[in-house]
C-alpha atoms as a PDB file:
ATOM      1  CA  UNK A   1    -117.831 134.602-195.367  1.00  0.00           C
ATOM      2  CA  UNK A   2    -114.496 134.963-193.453  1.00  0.00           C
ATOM      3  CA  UNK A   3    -115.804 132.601-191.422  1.00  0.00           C
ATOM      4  CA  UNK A   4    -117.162 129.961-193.184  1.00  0.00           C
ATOM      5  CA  UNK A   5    -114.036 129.979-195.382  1.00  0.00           C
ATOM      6  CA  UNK A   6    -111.553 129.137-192.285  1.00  0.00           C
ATOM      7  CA  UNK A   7    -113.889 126.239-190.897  1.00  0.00           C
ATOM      8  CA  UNK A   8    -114.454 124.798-194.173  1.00  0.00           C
ATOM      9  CA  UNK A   9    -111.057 124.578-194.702  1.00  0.00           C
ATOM     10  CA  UNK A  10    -110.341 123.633-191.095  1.00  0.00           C
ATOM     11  CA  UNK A  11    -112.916 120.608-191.388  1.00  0.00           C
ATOM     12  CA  UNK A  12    -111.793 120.007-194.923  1.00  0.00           C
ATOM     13  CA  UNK A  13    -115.372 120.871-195.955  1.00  0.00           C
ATOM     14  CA  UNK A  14    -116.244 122.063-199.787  1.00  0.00           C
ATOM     15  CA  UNK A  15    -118.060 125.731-199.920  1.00  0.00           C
ATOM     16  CA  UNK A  16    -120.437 126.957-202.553  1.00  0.00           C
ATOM     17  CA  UNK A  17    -120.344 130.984-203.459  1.00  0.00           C
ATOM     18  CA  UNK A  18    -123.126 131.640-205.114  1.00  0.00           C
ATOM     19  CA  UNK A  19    -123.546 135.644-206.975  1.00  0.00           C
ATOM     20  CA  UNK A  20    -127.262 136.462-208.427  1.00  0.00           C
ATOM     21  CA  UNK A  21    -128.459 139.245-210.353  1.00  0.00           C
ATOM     22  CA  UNK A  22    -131.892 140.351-211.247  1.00  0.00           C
ATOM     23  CA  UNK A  23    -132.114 140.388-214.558  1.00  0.00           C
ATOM     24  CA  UNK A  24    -133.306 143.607-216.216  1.00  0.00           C
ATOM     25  CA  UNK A  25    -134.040 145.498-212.931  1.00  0.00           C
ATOM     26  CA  UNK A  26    -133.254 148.976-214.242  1.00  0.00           C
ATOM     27  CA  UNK A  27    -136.397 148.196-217.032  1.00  0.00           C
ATOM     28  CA  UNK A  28    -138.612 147.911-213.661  1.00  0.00           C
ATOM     29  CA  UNK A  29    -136.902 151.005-212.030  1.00  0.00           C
ATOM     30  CA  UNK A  30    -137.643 153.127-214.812  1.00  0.00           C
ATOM     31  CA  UNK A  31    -140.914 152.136-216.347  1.00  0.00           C
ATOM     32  CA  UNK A  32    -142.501 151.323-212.320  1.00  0.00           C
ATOM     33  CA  UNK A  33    -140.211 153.352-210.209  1.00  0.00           C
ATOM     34  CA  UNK A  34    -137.815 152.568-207.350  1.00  0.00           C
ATOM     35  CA  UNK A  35    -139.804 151.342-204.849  1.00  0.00           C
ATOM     36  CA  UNK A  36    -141.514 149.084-206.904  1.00  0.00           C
ATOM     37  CA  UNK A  37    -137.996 147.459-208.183  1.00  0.00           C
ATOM     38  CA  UNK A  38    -137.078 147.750-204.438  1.00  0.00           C
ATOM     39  CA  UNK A  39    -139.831 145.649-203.656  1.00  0.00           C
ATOM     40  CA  UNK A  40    -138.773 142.983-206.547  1.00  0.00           C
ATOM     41  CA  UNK A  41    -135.566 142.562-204.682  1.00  0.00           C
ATOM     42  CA  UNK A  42    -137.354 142.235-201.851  1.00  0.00           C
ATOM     43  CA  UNK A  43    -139.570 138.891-203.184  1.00  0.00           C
ATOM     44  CA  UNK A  44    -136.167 138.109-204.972  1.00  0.00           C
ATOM     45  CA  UNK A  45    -134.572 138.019-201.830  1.00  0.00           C
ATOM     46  CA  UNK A  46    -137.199 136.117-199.655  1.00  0.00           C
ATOM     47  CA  UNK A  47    -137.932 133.476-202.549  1.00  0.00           C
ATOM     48  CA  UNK A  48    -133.828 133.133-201.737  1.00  0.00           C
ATOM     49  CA  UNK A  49    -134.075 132.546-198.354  1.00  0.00           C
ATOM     50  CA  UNK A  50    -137.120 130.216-198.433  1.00  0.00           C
ATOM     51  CA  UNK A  51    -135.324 128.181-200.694  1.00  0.00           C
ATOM     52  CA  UNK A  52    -131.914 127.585-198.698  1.00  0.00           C
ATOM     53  CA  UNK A  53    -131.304 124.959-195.908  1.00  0.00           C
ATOM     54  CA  UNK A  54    -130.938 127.098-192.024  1.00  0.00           C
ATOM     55  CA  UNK A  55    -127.576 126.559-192.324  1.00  0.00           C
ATOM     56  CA  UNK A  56    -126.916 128.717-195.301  1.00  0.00           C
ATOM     57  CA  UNK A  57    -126.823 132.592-196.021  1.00  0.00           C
ATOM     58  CA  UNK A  58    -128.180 134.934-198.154  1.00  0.00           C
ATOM     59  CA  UNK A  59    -127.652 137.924-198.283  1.00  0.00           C
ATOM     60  CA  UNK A  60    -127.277 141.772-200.436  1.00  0.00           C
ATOM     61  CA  UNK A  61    -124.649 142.018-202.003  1.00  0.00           C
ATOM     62  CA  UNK A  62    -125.119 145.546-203.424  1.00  0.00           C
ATOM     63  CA  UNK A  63    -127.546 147.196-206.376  1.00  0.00           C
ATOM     64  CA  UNK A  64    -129.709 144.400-207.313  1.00  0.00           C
ATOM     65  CA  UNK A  65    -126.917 141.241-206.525  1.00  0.00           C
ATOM     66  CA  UNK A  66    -127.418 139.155-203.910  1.00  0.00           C
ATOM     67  CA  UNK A  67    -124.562 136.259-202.718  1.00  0.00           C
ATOM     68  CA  UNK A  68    -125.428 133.215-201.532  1.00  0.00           C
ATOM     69  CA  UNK A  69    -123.011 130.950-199.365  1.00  0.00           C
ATOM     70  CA  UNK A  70    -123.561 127.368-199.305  1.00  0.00           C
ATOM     71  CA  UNK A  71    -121.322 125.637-196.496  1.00  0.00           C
ATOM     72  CA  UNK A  72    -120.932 121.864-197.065  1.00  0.00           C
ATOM     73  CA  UNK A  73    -121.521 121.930-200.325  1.00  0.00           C
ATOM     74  CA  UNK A  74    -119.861 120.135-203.644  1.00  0.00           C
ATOM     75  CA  UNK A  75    -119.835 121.259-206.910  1.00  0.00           C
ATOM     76  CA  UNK A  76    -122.632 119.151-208.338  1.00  0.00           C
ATOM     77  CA  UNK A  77    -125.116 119.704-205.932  1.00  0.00           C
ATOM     78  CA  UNK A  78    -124.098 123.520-206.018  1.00  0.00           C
ATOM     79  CA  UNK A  79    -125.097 123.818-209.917  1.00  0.00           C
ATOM     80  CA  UNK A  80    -128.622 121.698-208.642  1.00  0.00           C
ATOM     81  CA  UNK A  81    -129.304 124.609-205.914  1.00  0.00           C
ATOM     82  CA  UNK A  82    -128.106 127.632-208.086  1.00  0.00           C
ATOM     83  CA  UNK A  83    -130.659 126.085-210.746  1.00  0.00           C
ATOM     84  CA  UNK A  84    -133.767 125.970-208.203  1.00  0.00           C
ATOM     85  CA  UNK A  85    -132.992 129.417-206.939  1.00  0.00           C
ATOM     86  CA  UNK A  86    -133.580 130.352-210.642  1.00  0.00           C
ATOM     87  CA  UNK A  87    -136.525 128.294-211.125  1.00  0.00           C
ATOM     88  CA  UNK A  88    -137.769 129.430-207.937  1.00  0.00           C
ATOM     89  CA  UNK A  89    -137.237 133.341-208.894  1.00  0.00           C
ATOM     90  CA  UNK A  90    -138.490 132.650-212.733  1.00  0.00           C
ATOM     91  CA  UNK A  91    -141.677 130.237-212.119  1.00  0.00           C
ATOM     92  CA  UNK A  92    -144.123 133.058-210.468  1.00  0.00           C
ATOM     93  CA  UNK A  93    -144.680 136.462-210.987  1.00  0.00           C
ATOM     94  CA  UNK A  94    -144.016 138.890-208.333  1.00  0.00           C
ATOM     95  CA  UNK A  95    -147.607 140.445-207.401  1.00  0.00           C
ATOM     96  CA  UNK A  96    -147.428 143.749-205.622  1.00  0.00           C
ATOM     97  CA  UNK A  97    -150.474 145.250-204.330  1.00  0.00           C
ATOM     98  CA  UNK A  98    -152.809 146.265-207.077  1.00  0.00           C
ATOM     99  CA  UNK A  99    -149.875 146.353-209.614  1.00  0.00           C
ATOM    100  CA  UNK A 100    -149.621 143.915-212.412  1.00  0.00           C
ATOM    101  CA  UNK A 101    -147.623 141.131-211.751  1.00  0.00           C
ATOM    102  CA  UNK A 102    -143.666 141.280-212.847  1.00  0.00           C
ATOM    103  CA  UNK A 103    -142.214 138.689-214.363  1.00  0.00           C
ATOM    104  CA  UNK A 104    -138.337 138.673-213.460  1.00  0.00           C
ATOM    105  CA  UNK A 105    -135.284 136.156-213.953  1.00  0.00           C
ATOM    106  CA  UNK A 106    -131.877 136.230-212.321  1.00  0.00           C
ATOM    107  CA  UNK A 107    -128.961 134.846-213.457  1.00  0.00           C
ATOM    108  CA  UNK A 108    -126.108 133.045-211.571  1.00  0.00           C
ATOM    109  CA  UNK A 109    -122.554 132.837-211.020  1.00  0.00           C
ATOM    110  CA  UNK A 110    -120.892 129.557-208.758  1.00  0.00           C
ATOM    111  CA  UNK A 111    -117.417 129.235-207.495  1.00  0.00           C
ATOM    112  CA  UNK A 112    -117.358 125.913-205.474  1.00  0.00           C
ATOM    113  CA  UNK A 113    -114.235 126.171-203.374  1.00  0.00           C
ATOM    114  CA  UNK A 114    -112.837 123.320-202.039  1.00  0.00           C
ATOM    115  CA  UNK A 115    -110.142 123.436-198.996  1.00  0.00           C
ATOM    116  CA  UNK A 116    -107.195 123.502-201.458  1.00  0.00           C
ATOM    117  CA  UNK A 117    -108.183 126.539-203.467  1.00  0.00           C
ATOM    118  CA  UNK A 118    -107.769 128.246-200.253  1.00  0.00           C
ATOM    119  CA  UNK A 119    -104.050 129.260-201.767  1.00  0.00           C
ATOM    120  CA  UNK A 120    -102.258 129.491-197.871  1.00  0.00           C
ATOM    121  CA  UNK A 121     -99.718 131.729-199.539  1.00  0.00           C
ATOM    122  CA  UNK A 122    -101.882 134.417-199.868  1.00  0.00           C
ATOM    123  CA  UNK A 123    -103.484 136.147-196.740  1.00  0.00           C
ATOM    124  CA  UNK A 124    -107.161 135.375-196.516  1.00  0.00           C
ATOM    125  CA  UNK A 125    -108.504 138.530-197.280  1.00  0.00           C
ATOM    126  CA  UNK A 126    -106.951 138.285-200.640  1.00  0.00           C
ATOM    127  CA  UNK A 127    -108.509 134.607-200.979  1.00  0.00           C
ATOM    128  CA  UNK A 128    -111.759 135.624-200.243  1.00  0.00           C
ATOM    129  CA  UNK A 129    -111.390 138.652-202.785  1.00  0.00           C
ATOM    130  CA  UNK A 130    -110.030 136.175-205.313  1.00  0.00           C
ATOM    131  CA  UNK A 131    -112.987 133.652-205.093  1.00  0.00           C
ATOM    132  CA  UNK A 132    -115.839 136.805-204.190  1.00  0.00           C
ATOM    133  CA  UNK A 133    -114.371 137.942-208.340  1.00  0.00           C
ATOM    134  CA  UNK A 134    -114.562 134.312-209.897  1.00  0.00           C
ATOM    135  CA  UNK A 135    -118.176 134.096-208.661  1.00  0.00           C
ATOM    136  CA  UNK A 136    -118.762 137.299-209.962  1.00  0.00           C
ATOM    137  CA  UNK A 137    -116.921 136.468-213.271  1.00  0.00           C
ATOM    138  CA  UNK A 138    -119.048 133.084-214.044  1.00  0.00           C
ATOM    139  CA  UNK A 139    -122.234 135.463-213.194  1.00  0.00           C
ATOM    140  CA  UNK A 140    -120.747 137.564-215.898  1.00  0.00           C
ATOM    141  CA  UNK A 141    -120.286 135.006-218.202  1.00  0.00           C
ATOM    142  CA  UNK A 142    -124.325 134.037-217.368  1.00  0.00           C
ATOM    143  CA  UNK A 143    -125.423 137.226-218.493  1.00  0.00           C
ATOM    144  CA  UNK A 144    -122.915 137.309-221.590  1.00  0.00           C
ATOM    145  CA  UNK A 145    -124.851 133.945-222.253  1.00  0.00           C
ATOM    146  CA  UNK A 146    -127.859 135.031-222.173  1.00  0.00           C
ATOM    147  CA  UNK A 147    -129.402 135.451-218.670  1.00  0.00           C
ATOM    148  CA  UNK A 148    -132.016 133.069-216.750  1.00  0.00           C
ATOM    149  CA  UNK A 149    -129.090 131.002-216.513  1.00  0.00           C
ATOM    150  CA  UNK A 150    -126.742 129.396-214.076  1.00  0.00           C
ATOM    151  CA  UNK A 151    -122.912 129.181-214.752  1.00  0.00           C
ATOM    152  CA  UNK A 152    -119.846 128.040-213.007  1.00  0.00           C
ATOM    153  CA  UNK A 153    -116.444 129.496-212.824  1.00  0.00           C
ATOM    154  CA  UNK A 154    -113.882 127.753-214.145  1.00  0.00           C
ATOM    155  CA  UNK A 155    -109.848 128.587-214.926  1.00  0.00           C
ATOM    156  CA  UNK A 156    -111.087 129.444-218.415  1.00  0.00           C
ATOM    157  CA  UNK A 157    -113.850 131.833-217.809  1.00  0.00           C
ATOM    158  CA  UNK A 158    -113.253 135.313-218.675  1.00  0.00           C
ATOM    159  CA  UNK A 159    -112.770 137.585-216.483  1.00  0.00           C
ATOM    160  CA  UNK A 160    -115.177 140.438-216.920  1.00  0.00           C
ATOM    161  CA  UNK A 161    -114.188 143.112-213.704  1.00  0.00           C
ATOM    162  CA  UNK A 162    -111.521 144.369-212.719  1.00  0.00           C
ATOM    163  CA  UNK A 163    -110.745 144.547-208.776  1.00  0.00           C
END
C-alpha cells in the first residue's frame, strides 16, 4: 500500500482503497462451523481476485475483511468495480462439497485518493492510517445502511472506529 501510495502520487495517478466485509459471517461460523466460514472467505476471496485487473491487489485484511487496492483508478469507475465485486460475491452461492450452498453478501467501503489528499505535512504512515480508517468508515456506514451495498467516504461520513 506504502507503495502504491508514493508512485501514485509521484505519477500524479488517482488510487482506489477498497474495504469488504462478509456480511453475516459469524451466522455461518456458528450454525456450520469454522472451517466452513473459513472456506466462504476463501470463495469470497478468489471471486475477488478473479474479478480485478493483474495490476491490482487483494488481499486479508483481518477476521472476515478483505482490502482491495485499485492503482490508476478514479472515483467513478471505483464505485463501478466496488459494485461488481458485490454482484460478483452476491449472484452465486458458494457450494462446498456436499454442503448446501451459502448464500453470502459483502458490503463495501471506497476512499478514492487522489495525489492531493496525500496531506505532505503529515508523515506517510499517518496518511496511509488516515485513508486505511475512511475506507473503513464508508464500509461502516454500508453496513449501518443496510449491507449488500457499496458506499464511499466522504468529509461527512461518520466516523464509526476509533484508531
Amino acid at each position: 500500500l506504502d507503495r502504491l501510495l508514493a508512485a501514485g502520487q509521484r505519477k500524479k495517478q488517482p488510487l482506489a482503497l477498497i474495504m469488504a466485509d462478509v456480511d453475516h459471517i459469524k451466522r455461518v461460523n456458528d450454525t456450520s462451523g469454522h472451517e466452513r466460514g473459513d472456506a466462504v472467505l476463501k470463495e469470497v476471496a478468489a471471486r475477488l481476485k478473479k474479478t480485478c485487473r493483474e495490476m491490482d491487489v487483494v488481499g486479508r485484511w483481518g477476521g472476515e475483511e478483505f482490502l482491495i487496492i485499485l492503482p490508476d483508478t478514479h472515483e467513478a469507475d471505483a464505485l463501478i468495480v466496488a459494485d461488481r465485486f458485490r454482484a460478483v460475491v452476491a449472484g452465486t452461492a458458494i457450494r462446498l462439497a456436499e454442503h448446501d450452498p451459502i448464500n453470502v453478501t459483502i458490503s463495501l467501503g471506497v476512499r478514492c485518493v487522489e495525489p492531493m489528499d496525500m496531506k505532505g505535512t503529515e508523515t506517510r504512515e499517518a496518511d496511509r492510517n488516515r485513508l486505511l480508517k475512511e475506507a473503513d468508515d464508508a464500509l461502516y456506514k454500508a453496513k449501518d445502511d443496510g449491507r449488500n451495498r457499496v458506499c464511499q467516504w466522504d468529509a461527512t461520513t461518520p466516523s464509526h472506529r476509533k484508531k
